[in-house]
PDB file of N, CA and C in Angstrom:
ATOM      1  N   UNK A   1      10.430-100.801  -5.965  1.00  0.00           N
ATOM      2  CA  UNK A   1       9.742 -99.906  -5.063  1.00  0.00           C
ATOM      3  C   UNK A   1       9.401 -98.615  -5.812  1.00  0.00           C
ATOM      4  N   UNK A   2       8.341 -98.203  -5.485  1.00  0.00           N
ATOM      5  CA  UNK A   2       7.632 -96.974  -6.493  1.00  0.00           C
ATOM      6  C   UNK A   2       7.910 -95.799  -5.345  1.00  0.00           C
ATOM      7  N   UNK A   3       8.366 -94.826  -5.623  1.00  0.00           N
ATOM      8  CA  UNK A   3       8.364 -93.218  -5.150  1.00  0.00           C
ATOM      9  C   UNK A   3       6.873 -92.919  -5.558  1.00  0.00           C
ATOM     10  N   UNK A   4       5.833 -92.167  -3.977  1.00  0.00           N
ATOM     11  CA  UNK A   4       4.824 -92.012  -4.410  1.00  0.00           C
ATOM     12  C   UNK A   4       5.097 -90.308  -3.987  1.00  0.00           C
ATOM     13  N   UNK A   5       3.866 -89.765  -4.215  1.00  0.00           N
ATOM     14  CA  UNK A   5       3.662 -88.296  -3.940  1.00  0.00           C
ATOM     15  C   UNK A   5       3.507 -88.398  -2.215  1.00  0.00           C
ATOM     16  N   UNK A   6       4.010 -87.354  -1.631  1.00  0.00           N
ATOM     17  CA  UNK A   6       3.942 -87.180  -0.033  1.00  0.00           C
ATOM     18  C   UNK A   6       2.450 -87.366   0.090  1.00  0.00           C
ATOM     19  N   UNK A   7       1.972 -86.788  -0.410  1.00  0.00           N
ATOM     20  CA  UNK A   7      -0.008 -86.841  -0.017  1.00  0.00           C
ATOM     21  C   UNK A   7      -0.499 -87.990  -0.408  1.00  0.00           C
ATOM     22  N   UNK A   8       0.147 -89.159  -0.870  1.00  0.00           N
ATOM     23  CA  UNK A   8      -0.214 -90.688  -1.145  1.00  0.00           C
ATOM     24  C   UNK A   8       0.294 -91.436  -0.187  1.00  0.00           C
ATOM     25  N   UNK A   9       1.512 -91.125   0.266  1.00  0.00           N
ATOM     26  CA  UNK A   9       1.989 -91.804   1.041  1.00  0.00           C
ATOM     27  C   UNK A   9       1.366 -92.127   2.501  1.00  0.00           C
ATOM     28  N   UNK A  10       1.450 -93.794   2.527  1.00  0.00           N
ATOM     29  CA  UNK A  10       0.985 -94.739   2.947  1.00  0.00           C
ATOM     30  C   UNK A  10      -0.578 -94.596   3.398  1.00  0.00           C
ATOM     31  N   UNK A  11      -1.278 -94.343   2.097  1.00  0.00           N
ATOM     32  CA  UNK A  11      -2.528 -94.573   1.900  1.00  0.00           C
ATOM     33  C   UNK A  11      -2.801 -95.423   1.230  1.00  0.00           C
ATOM     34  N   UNK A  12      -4.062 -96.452   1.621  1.00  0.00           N
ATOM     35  CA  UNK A  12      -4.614 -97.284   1.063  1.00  0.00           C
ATOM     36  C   UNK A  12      -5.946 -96.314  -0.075  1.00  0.00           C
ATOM     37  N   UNK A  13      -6.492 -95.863   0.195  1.00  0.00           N
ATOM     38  CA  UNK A  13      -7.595 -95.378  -0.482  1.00  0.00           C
ATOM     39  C   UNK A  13      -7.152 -93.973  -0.634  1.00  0.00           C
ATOM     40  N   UNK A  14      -7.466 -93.026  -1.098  1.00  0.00           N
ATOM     41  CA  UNK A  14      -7.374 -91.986  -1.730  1.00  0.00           C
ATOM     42  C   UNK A  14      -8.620 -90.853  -0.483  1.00  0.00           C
ATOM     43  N   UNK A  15      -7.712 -90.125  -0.125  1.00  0.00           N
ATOM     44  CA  UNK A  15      -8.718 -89.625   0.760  1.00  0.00           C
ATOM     45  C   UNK A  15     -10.027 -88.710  -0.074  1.00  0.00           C
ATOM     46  N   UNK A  16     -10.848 -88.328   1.596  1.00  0.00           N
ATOM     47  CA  UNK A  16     -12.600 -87.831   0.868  1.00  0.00           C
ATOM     48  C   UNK A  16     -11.982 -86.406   0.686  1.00  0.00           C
ATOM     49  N   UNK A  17     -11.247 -85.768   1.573  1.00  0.00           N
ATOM     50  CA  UNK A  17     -11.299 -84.378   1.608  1.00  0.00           C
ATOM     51  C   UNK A  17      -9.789 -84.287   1.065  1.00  0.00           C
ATOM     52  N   UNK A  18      -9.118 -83.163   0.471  1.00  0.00           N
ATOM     53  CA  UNK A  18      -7.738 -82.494   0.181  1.00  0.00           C
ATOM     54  C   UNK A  18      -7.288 -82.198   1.566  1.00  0.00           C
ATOM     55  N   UNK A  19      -6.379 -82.356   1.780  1.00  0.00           N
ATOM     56  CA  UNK A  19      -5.471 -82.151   3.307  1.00  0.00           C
ATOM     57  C   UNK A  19      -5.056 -80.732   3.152  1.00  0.00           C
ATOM     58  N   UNK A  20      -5.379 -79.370   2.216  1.00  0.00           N
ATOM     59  CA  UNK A  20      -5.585 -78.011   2.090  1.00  0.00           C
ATOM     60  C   UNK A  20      -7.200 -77.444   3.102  1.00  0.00           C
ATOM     61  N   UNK A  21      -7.724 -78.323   2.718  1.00  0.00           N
ATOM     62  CA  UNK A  21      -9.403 -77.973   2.831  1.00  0.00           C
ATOM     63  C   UNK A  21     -10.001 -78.059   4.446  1.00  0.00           C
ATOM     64  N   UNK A  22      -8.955 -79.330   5.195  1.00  0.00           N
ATOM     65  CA  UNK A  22      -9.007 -79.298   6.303  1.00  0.00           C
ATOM     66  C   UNK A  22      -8.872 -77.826   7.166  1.00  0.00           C
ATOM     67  N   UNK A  23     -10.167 -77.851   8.112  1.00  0.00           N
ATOM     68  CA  UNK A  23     -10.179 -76.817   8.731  1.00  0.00           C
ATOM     69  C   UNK A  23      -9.946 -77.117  10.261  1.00  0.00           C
ATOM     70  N   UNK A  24      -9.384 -76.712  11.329  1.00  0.00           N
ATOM     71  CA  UNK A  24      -8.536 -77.251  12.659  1.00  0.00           C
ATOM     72  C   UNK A  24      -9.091 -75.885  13.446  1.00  0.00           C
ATOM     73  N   UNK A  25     -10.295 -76.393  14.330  1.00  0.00           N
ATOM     74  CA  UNK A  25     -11.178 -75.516  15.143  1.00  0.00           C
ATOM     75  C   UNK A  25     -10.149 -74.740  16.448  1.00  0.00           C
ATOM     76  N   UNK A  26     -10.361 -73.456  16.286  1.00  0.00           N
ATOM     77  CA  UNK A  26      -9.406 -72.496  17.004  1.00  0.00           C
ATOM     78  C   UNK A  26      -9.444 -72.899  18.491  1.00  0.00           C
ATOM     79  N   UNK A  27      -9.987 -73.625  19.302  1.00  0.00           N
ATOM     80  CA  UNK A  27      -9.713 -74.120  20.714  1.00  0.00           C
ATOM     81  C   UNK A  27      -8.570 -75.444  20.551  1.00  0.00           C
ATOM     82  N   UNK A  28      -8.581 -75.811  19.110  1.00  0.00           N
ATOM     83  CA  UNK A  28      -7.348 -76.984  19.668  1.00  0.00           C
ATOM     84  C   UNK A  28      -5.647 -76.294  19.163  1.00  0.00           C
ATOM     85  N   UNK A  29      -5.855 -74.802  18.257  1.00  0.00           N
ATOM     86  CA  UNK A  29      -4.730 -74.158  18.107  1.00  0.00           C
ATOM     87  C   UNK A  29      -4.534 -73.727  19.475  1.00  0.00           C
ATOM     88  N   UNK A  30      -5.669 -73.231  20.189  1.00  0.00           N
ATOM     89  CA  UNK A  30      -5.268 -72.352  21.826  1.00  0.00           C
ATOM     90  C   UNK A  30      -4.357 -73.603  22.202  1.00  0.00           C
ATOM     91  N   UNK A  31      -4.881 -74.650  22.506  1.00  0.00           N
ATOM     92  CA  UNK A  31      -4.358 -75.881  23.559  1.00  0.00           C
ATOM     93  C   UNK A  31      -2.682 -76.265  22.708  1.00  0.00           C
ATOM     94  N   UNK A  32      -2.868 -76.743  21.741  1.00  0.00           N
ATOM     95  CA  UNK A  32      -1.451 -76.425  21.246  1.00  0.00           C
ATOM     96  C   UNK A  32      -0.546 -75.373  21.317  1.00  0.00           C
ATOM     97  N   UNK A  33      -0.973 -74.233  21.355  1.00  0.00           N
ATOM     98  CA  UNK A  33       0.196 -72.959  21.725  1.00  0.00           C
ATOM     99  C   UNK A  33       0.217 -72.956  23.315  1.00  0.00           C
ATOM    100  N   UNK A  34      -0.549 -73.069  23.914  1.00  0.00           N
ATOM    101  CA  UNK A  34      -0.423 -73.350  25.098  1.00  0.00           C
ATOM    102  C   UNK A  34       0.595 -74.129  26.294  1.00  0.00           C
ATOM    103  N   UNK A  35       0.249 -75.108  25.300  1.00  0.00           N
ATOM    104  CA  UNK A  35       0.802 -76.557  25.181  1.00  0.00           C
ATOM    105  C   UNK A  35       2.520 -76.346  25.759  1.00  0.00           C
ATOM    106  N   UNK A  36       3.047 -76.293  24.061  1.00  0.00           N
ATOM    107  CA  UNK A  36       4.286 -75.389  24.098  1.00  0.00           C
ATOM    108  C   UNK A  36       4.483 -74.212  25.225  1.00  0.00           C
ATOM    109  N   UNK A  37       3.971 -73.440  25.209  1.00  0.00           N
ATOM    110  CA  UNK A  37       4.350 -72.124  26.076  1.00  0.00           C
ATOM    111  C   UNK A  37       4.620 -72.832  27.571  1.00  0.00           C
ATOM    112  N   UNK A  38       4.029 -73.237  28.066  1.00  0.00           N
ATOM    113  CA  UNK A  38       4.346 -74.296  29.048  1.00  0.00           C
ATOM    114  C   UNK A  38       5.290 -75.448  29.238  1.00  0.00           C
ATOM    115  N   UNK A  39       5.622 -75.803  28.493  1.00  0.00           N
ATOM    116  CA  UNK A  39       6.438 -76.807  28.175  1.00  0.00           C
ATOM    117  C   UNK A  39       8.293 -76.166  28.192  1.00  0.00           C
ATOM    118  N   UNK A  40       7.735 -74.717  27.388  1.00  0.00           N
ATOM    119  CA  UNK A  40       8.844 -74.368  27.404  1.00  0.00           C
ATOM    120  C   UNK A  40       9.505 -73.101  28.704  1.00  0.00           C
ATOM    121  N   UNK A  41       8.579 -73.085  29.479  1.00  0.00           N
ATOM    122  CA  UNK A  41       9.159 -72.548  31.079  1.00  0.00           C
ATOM    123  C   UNK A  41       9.536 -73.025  31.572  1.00  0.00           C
ATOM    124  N   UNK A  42      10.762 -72.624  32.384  1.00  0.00           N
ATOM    125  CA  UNK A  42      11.630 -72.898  33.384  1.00  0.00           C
ATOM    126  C   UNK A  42      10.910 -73.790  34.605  1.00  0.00           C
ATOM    127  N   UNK A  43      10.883 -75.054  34.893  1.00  0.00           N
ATOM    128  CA  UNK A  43      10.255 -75.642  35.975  1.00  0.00           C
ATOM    129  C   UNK A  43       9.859 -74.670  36.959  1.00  0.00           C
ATOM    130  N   UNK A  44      11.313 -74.301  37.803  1.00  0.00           N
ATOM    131  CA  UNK A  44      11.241 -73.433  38.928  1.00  0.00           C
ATOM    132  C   UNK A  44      11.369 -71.810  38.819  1.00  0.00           C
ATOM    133  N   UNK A  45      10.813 -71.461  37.753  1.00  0.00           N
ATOM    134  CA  UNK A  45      10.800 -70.159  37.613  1.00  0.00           C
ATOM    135  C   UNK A  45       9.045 -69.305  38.746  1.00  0.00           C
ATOM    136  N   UNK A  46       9.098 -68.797  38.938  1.00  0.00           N
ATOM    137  CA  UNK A  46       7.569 -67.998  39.600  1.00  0.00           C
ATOM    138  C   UNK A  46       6.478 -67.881  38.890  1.00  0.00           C
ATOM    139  N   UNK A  47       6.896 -68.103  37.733  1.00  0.00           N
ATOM    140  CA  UNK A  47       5.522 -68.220  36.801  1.00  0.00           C
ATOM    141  C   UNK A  47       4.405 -69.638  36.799  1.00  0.00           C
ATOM    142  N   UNK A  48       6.344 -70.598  36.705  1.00  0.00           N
ATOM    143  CA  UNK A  48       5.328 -72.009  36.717  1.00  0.00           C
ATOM    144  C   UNK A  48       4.842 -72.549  37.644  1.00  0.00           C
ATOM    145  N   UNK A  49       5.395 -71.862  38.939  1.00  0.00           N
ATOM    146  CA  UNK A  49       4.928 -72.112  40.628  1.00  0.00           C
ATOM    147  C   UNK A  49       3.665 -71.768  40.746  1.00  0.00           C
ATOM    148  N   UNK A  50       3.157 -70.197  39.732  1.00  0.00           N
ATOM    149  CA  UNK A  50       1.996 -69.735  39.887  1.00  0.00           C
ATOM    150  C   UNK A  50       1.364 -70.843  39.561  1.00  0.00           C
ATOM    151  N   UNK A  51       1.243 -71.056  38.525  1.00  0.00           N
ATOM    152  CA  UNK A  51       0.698 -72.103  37.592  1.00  0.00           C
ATOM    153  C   UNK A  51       0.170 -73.140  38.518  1.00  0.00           C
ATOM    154  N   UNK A  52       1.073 -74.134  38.858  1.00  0.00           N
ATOM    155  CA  UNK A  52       1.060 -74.719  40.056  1.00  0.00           C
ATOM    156  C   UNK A  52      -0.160 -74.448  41.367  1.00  0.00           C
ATOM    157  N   UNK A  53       0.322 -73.380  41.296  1.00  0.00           N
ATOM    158  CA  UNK A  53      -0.838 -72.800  42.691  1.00  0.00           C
ATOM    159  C   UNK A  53      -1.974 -72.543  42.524  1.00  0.00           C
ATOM    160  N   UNK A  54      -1.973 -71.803  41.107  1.00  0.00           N
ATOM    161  CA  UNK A  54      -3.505 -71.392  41.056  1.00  0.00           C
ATOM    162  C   UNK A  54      -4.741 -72.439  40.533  1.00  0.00           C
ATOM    163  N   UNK A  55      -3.749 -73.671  39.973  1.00  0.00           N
ATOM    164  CA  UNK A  55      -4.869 -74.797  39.391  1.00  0.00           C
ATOM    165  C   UNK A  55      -4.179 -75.954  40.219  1.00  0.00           C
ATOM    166  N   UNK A  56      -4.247 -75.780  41.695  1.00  0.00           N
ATOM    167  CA  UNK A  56      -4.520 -77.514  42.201  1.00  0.00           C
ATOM    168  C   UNK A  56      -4.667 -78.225  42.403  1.00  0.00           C
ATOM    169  N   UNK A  57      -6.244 -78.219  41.322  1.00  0.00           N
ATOM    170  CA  UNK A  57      -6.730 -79.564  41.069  1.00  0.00           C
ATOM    171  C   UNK A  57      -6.157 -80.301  40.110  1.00  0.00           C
ATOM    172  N   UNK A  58      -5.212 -79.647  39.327  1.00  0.00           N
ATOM    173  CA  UNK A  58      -4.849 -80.255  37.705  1.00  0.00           C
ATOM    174  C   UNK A  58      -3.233 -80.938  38.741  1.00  0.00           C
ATOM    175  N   UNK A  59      -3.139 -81.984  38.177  1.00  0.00           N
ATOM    176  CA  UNK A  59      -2.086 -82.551  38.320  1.00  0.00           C
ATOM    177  C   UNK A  59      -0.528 -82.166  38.055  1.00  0.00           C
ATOM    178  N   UNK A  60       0.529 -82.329  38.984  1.00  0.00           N
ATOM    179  CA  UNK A  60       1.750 -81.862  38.529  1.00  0.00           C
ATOM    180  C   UNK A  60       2.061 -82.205  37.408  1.00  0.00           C
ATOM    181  N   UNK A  61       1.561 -83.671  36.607  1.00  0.00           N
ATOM    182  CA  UNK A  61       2.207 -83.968  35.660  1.00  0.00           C
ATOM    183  C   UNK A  61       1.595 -83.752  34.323  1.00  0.00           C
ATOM    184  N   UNK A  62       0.426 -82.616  34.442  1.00  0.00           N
ATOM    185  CA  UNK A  62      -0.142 -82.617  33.414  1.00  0.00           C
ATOM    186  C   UNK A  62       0.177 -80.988  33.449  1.00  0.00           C
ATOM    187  N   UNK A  63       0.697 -80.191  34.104  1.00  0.00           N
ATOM    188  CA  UNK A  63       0.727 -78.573  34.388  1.00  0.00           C
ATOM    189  C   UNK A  63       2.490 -78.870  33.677  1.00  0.00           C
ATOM    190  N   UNK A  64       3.185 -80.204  34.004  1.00  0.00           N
ATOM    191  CA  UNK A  64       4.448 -79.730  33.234  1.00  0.00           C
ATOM    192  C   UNK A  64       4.381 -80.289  31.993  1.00  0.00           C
ATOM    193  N   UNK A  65       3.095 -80.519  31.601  1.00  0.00           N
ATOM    194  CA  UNK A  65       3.102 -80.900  30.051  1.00  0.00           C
ATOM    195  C   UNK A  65       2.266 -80.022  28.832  1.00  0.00           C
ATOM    196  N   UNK A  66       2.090 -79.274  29.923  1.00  0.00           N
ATOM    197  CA  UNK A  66       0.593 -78.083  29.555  1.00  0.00           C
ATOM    198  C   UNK A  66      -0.293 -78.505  29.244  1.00  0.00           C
ATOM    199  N   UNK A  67      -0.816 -79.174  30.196  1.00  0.00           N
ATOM    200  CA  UNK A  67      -2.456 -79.709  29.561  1.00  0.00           C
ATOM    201  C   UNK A  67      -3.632 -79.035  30.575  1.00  0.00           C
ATOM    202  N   UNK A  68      -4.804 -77.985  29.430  1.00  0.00           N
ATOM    203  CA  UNK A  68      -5.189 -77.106  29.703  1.00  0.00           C
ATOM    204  C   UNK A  68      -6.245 -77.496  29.132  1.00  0.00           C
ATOM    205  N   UNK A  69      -7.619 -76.877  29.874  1.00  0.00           N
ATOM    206  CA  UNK A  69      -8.899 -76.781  29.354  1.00  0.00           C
ATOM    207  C   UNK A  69      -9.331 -75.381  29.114  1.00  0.00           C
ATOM    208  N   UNK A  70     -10.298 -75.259  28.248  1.00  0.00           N
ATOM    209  CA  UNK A  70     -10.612 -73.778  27.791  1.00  0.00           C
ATOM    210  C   UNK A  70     -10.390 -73.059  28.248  1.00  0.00           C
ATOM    211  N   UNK A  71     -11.816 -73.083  29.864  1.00  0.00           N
ATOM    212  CA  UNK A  71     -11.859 -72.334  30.845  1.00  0.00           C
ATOM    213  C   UNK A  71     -10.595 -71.651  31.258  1.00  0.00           C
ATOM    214  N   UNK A  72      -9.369 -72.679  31.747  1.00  0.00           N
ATOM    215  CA  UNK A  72      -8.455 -72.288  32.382  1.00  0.00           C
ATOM    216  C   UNK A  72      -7.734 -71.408  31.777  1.00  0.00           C
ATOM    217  N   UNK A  73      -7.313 -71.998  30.489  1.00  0.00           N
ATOM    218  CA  UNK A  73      -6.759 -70.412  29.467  1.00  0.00           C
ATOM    219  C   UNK A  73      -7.595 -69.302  29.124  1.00  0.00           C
ATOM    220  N   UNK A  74      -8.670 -69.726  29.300  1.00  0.00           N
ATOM    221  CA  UNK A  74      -9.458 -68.289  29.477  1.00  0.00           C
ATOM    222  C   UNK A  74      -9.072 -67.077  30.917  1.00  0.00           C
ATOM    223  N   UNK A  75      -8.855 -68.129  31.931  1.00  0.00           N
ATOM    224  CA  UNK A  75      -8.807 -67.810  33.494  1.00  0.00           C
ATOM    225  C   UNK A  75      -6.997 -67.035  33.192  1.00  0.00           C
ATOM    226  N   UNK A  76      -6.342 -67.556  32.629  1.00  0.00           N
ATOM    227  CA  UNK A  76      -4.986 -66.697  32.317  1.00  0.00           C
ATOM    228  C   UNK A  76      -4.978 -66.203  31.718  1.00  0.00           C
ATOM    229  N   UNK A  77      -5.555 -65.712  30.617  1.00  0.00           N
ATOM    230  CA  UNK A  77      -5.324 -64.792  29.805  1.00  0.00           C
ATOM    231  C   UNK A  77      -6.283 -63.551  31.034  1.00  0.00           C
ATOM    232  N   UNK A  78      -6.901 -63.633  31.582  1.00  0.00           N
ATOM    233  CA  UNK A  78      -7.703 -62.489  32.529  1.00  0.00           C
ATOM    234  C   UNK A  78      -6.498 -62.600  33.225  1.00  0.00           C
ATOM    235  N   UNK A  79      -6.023 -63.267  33.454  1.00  0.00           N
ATOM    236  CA  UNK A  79      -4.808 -63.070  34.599  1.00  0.00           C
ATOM    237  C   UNK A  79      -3.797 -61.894  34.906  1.00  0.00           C
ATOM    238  N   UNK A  80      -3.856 -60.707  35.318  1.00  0.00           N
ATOM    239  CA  UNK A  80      -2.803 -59.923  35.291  1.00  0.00           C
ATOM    240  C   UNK A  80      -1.760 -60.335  36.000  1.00  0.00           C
ATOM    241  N   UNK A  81      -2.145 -60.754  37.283  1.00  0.00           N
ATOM    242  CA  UNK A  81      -0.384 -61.167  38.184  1.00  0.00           C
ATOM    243  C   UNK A  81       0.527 -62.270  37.314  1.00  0.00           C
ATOM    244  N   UNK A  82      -0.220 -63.112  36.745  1.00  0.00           N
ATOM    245  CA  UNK A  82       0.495 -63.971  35.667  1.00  0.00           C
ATOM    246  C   UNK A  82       2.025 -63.535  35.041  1.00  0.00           C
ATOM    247  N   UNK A  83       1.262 -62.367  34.385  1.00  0.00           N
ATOM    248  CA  UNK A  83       2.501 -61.915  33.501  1.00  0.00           C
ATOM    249  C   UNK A  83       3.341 -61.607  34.004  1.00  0.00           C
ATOM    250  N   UNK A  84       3.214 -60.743  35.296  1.00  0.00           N
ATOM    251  CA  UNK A  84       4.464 -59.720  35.661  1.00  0.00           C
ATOM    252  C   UNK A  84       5.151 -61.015  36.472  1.00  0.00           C
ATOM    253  N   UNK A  85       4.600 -62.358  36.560  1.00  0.00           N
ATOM    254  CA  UNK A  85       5.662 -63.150  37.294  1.00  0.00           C
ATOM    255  C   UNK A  85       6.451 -64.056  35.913  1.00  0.00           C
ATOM    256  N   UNK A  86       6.352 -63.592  34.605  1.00  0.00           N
ATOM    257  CA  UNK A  86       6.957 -64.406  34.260  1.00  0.00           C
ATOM    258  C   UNK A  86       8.257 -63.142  33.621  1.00  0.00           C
ATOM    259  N   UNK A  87       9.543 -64.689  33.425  1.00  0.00           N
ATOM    260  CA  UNK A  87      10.678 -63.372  32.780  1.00  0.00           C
ATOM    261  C   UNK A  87      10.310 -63.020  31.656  1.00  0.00           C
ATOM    262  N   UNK A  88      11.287 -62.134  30.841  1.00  0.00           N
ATOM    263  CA  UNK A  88      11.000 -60.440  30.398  1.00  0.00           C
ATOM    264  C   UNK A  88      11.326 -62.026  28.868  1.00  0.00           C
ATOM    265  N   UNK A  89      11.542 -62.933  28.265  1.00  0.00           N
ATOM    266  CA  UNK A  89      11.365 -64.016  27.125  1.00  0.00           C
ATOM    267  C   UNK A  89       9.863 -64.422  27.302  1.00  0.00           C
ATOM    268  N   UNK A  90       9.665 -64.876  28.655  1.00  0.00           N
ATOM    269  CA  UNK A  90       7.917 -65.591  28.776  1.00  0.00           C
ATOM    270  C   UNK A  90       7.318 -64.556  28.632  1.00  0.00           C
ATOM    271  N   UNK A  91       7.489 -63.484  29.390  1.00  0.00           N
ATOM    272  CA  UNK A  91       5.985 -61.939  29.485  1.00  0.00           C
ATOM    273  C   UNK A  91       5.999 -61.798  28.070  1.00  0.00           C
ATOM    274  N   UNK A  92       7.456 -61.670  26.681  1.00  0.00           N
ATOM    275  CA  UNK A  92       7.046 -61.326  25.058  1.00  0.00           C
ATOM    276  C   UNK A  92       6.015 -62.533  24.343  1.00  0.00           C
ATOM    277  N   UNK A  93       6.253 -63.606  24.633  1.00  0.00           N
ATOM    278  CA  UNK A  93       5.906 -64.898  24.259  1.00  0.00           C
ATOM    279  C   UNK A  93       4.580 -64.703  24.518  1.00  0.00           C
ATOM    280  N   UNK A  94       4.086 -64.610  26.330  1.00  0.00           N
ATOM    281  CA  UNK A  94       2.444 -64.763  26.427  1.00  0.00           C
ATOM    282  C   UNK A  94       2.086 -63.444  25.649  1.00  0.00           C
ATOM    283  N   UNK A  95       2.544 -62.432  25.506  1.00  0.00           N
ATOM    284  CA  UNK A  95       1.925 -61.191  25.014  1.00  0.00           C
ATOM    285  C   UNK A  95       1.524 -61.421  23.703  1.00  0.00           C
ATOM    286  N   UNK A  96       2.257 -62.326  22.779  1.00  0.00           N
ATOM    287  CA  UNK A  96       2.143 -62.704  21.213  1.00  0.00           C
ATOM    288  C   UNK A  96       0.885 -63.921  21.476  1.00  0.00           C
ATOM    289  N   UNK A  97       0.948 -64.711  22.741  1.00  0.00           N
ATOM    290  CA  UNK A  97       0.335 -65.594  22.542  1.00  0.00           C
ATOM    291  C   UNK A  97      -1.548 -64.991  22.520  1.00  0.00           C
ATOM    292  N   UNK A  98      -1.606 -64.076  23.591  1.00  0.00           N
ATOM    293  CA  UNK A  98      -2.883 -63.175  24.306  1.00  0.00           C
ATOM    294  C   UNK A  98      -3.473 -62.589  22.376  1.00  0.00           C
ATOM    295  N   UNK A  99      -2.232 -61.838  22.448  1.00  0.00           N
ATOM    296  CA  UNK A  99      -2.639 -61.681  20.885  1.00  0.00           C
ATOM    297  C   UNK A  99      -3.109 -62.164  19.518  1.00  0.00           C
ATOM    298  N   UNK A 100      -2.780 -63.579  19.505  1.00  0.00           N
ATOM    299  CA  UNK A 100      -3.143 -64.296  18.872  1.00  0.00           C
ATOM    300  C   UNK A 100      -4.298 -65.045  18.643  1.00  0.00           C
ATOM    301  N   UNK A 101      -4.831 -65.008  20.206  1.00  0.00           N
ATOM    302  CA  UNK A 101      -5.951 -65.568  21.193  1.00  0.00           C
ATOM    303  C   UNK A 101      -7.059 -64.544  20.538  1.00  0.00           C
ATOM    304  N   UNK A 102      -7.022 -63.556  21.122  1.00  0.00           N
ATOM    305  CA  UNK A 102      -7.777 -62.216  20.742  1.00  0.00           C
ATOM    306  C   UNK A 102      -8.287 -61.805  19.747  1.00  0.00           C
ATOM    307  N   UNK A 103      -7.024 -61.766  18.769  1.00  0.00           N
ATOM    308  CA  UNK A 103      -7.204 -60.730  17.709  1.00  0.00           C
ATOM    309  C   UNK A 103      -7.569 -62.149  16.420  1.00  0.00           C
ATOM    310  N   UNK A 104      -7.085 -63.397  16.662  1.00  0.00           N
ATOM    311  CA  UNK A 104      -7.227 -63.956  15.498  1.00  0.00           C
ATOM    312  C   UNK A 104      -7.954 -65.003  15.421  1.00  0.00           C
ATOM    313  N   UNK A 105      -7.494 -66.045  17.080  1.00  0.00           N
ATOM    314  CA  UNK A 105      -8.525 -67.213  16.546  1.00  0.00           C
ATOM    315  C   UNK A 105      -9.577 -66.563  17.824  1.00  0.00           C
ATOM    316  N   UNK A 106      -9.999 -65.549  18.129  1.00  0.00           N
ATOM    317  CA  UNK A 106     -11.794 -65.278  19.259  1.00  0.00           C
ATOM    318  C   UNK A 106     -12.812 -65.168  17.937  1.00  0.00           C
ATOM    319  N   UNK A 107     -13.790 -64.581  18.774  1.00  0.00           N
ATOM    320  CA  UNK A 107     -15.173 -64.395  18.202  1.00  0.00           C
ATOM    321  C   UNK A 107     -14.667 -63.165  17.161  1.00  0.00           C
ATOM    322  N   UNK A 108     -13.693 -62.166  17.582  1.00  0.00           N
ATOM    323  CA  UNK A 108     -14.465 -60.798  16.781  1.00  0.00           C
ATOM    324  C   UNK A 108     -12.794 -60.997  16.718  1.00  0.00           C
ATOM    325  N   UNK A 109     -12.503 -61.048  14.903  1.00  0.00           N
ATOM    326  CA  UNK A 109     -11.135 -60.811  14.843  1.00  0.00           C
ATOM    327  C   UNK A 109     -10.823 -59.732  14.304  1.00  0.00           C
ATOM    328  N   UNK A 110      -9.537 -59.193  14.150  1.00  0.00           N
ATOM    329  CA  UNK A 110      -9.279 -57.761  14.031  1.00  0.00           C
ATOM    330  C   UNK A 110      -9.533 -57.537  12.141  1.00  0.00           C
ATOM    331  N   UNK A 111      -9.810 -56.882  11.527  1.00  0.00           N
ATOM    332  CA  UNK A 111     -10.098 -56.772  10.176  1.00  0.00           C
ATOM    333  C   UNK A 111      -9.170 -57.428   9.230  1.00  0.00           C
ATOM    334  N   UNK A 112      -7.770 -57.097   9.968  1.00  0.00           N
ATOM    335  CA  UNK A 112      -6.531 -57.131   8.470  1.00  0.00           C
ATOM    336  C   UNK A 112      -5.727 -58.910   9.337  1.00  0.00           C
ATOM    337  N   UNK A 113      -7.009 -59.645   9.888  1.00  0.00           N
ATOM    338  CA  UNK A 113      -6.563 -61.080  10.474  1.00  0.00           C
ATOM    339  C   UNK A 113      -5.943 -61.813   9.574  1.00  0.00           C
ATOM    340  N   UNK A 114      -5.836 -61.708   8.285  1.00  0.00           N
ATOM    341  CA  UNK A 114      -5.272 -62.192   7.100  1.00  0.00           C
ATOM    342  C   UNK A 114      -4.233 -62.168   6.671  1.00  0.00           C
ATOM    343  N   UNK A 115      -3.890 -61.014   7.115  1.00  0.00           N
ATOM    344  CA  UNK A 115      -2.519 -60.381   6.805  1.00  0.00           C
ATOM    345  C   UNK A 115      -1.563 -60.791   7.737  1.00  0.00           C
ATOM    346  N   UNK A 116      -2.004 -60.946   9.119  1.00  0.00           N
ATOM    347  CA  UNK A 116      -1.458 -61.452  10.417  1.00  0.00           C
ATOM    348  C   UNK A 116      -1.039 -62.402  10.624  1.00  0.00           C
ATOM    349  N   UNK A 117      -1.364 -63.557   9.651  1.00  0.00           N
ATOM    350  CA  UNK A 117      -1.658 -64.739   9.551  1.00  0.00           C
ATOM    351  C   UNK A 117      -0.228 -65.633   8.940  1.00  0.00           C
ATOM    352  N   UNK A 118      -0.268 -64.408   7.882  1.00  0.00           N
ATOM    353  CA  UNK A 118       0.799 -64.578   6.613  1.00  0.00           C
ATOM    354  C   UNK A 118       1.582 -64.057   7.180  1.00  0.00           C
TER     355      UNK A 118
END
């Protein structure tokens, strides 16, 4: 049995692009942090009830898995009552998350986004 390099491993062909070069479009980082942030609230806390309430068309079992479309994380991040219903761990968390949203992966990122990054 041959030890190959991690970036060979279990490839048949040799890929087109370097797995560095890959670029991962900033609406599927939103839905992934999202994702998580949801996942990791308290079922019955007031935040996730909001949650619950304010999108009842989306299914219970997709709101406890965080599954979110643009719009809607767009619709919470405008959200002010949001925050103040979540506890004083979730309100630091969405505040890093809003920030991240904003300043790094939106349209107009903050100058030193590079540095932020790292």
């Amino acid at each position: 049995m041959r030890i190959t390099d991690y970036r060979t491993k279990n490839l048949v062909n040799t890929p087109f692009i370097s797995p560095e070069k890959v670029y991962v479009p900033p609406l599927l980082i939103k839905l992934g942090l999202i994702k998580n942030f949801v996942k990791a609230m308290d079922q019955y806390s007031t935040g996730f009830i909001y949650l619950k309430n304010k999108f009842p068309r989306t299914g219970d079992a997709k709101i406890k898995e965080g599954v979110f479309v643009g719009p809607q994380i767009r619709e919470l991040i405008q959200d002010i009552r949001f925050e103040y219903l979540l506890s004083e761990v979730e309100r630091v968390a969405w505040k890093s998350f809003k920030n991240v949203t904003s300043n790094i992966l939106g349209n107009h990122k903050v100058e030193n986004y590079h540095d932020m990054v790292i």
